[in-house]
Protein backbone atom coordinates (compact mmCIF):
# COMPACT_ATOMS: atom_id res chain seq x y z
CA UNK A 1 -18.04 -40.43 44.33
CA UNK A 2 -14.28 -39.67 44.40
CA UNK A 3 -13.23 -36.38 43.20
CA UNK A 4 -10.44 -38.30 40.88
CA UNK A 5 -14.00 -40.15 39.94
CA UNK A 6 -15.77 -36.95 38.77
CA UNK A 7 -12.42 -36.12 37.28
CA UNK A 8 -12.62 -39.13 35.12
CA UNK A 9 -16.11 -38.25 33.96
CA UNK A 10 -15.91 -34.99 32.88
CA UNK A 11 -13.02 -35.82 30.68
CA UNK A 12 -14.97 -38.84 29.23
CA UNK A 13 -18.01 -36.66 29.05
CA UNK A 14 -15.78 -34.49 27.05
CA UNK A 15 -14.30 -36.51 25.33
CA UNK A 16 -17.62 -38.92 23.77
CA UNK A 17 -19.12 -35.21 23.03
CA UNK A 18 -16.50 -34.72 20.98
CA UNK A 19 -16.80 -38.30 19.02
CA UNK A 20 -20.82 -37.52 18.90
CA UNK A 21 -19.89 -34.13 16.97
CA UNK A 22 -17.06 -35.06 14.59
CA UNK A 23 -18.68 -33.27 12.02
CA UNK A 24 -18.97 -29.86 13.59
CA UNK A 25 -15.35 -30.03 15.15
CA UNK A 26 -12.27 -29.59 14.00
CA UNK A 27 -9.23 -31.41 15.65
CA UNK A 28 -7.74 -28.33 17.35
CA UNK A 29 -11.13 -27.59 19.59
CA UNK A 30 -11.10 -30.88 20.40
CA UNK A 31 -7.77 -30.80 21.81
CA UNK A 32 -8.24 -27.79 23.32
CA UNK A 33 -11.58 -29.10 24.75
CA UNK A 34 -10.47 -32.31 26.56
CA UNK A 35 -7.02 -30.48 27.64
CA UNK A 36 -9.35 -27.91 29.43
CA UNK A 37 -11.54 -30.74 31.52
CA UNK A 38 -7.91 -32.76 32.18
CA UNK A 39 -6.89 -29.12 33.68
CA UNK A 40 -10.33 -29.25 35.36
CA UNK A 41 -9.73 -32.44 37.25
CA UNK A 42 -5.87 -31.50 38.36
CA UNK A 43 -7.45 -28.19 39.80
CA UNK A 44 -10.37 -30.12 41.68
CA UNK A 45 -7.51 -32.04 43.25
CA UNK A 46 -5.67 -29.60 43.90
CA UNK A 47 -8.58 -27.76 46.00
CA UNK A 48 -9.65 -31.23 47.64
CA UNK A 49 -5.84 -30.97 48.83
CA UNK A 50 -5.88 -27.58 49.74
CA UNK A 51 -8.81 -27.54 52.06
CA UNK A 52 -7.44 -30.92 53.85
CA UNK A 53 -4.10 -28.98 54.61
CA UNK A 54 -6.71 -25.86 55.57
CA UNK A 55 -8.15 -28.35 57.87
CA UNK A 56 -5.42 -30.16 59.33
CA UNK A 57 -3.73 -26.55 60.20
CA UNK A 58 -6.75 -25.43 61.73
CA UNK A 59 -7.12 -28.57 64.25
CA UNK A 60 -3.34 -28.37 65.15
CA UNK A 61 -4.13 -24.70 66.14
CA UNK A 62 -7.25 -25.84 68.36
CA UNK A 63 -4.81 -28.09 69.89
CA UNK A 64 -2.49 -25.63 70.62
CA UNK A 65 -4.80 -23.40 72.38
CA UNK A 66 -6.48 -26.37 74.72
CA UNK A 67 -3.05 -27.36 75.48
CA UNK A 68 -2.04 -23.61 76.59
CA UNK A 69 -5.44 -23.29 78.35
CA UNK A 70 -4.36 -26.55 80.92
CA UNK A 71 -3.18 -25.84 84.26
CA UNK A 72 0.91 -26.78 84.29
CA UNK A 73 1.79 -29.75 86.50
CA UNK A 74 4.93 -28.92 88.67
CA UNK A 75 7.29 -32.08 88.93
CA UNK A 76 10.54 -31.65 89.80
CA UNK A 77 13.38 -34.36 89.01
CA UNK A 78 13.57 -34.97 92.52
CA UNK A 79 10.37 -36.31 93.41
CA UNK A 80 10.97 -38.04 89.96
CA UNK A 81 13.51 -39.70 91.63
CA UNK A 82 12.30 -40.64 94.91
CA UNK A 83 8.83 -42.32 92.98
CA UNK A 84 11.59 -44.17 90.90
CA UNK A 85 13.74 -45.49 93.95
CA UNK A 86 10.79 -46.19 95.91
CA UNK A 87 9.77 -48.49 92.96
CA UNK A 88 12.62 -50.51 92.36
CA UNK A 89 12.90 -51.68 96.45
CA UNK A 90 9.64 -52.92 96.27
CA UNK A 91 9.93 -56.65 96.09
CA UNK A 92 7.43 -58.30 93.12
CA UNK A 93 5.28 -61.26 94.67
CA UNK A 94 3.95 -63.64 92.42
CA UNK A 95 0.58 -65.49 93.35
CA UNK A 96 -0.70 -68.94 91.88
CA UNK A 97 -4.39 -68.87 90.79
């Protein structure tokens, strides 16, 4: 169950709590009761988004350390350029099946 889900419930909950006691109630603590579990959802998604960003900063760290931790590959533009030339003499030979 989605936390927008849970969300929903607890202000329903709230809400048919509030119809089941219209009696005992009076208008303001019932607005003050379902304003409190609409606050209640925006903060749980606010968390759920929180700890994603926590996460996603945390694996772009681990990246950054593997990546530091590999051995650096020395290519120089001129051996960049010899693989390239060599390349484009080579003739292309097409073969029928």
């Amino acid at each position: 169950m989605g936390v927008e889900n849970v969300g929903y419930l607890v202000v329903f909950c709230t809400g048919f709590l509030a119809v089941f006691n219209r009696d005992s109630l009076d208008a303001g603590t019932v607005g003050l009761s379902i304003c409190c579990a609409i606050q209640i959802t925006r903060t749980l998604n606010w968390f759920v988004r929180m700890a994603a960003d926590v996460e996603t900063s945390s694996v772009a760290i681990e990246r950054i350390k593997e990546y530091s931790e590999i051995a650096q590959v020395k290519f120089s533009i001129l051996q960049y350029t010899i693989m390239c030339s060599n390349f484009l003499n080579k003739a292309i030979e097409l073969k029928q099946c």
